[in-house]
C-alpha atoms as a PDB file:
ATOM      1  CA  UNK A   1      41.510 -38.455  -8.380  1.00  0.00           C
ATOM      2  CA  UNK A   2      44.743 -40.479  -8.669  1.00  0.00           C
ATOM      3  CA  UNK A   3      45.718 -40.803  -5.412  1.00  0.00           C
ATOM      4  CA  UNK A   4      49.941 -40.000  -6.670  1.00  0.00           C
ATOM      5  CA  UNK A   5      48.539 -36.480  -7.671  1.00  0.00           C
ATOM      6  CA  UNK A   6      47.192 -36.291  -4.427  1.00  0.00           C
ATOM      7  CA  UNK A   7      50.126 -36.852  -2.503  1.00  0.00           C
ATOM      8  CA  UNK A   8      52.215 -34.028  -4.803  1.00  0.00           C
ATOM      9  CA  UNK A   9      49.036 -31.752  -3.800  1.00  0.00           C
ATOM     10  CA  UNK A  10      49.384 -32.161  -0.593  1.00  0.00           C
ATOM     11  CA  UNK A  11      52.496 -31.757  -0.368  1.00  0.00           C
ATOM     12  CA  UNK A  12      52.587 -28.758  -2.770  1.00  0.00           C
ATOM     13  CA  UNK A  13      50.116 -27.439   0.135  1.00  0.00           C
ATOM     14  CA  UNK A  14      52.487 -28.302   2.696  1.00  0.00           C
ATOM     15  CA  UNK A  15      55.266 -26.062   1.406  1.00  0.00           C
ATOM     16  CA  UNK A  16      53.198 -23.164   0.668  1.00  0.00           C
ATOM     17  CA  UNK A  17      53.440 -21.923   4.199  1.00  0.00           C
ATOM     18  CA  UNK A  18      57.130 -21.343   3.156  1.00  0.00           C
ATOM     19  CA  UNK A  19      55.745 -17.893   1.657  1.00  0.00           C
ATOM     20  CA  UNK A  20      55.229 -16.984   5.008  1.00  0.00           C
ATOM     21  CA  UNK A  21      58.526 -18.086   6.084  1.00  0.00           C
ATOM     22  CA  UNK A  22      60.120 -15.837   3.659  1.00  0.00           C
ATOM     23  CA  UNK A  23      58.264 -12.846   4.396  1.00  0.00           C
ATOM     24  CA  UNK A  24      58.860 -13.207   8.166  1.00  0.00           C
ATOM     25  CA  UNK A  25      62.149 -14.006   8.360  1.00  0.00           C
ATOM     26  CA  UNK A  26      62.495 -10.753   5.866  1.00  0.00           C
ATOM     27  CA  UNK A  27      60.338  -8.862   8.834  1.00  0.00           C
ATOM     28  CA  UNK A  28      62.742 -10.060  11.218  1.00  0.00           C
ATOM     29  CA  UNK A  29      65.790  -8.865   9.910  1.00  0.00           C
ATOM     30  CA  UNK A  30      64.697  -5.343   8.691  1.00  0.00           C
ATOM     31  CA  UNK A  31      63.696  -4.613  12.059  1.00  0.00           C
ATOM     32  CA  UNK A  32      66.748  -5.715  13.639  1.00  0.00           C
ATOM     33  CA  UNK A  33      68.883  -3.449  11.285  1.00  0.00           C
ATOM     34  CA  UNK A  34      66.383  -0.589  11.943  1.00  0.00           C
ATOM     35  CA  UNK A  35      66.604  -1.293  15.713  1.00  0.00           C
ATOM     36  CA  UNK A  36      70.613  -1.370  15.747  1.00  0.00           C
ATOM     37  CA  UNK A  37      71.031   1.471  13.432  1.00  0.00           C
ATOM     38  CA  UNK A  38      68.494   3.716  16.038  1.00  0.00           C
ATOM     39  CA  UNK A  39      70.058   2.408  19.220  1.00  0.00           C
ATOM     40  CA  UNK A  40      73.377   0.825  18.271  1.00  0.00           C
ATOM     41  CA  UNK A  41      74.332   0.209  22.195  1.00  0.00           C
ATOM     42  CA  UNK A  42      70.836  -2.053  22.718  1.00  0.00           C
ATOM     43  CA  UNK A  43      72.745  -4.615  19.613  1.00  0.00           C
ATOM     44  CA  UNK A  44      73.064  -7.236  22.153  1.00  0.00           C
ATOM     45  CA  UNK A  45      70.081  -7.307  23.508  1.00  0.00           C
ATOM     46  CA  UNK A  46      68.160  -7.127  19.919  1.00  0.00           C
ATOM     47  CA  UNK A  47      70.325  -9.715  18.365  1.00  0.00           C
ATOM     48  CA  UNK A  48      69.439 -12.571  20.945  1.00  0.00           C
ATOM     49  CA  UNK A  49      65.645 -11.958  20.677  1.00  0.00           C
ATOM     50  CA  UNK A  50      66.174 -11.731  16.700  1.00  0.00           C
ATOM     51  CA  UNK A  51      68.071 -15.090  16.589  1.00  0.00           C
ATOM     52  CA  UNK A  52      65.341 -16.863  18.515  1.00  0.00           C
ATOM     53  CA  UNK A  53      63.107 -15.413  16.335  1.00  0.00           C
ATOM     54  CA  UNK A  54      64.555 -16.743  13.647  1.00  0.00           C
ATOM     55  CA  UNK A  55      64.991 -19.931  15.030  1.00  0.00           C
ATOM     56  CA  UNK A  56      61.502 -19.976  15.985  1.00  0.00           C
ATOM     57  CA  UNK A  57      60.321 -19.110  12.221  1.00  0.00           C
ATOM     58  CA  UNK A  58      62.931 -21.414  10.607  1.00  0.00           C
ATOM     59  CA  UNK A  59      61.528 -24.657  12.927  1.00  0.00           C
ATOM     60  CA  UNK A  60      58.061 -23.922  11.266  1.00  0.00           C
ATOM     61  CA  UNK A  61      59.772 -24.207   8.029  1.00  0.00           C
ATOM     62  CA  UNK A  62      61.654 -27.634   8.834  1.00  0.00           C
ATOM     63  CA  UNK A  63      58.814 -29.169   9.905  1.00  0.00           C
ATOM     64  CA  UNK A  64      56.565 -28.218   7.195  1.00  0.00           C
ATOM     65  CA  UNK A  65      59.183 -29.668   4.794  1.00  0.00           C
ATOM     66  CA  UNK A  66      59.690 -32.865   6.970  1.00  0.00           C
ATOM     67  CA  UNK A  67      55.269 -33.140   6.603  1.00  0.00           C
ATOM     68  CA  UNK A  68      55.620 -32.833   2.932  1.00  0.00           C
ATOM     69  CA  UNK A  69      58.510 -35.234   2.559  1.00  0.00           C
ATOM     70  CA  UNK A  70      56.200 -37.973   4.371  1.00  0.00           C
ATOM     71  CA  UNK A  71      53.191 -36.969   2.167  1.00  0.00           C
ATOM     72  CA  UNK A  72      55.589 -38.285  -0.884  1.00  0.00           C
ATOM     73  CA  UNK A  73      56.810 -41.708   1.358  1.00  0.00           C
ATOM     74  CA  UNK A  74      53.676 -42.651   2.181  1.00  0.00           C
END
């Protein structure tokens, strides 16, 4: 195998766990508006844990974008 190819399959690899991204940051939010909208006085406390949460789920993202960007330097 030519080892370019390689490098855009592994990095093609590495950015494929930004499906999962996508479908938990959608997971994150729909439960936030459905936990607001039932209890609208607990927003506070449900926004805090849902921004970490999304912090948390975005850092997975950055770093397997910074993996795949070093896949193509190297």
């Amino acid at each position: 195998m030519d080892p370019v190819a390689a490098k855009f399959i592994g990095a093609g690899i590495a950015m494929f766990a930004a499906l999962g991204v996508g479908l938990g940051l959608g997971n994150i939010f729909s439960s936030y508006i459905n936990a607001t909208s039932r209890n609208p006085s607990a927003e506070p406390k449900f926004k805090t844990m849902t921004f970490i949460g999304f912090a948390a789920t975005e850092l997975v993202l950055i770093l397997c974008f910074v993996i795949a960007i070093v896949m193509l330097q190297s």
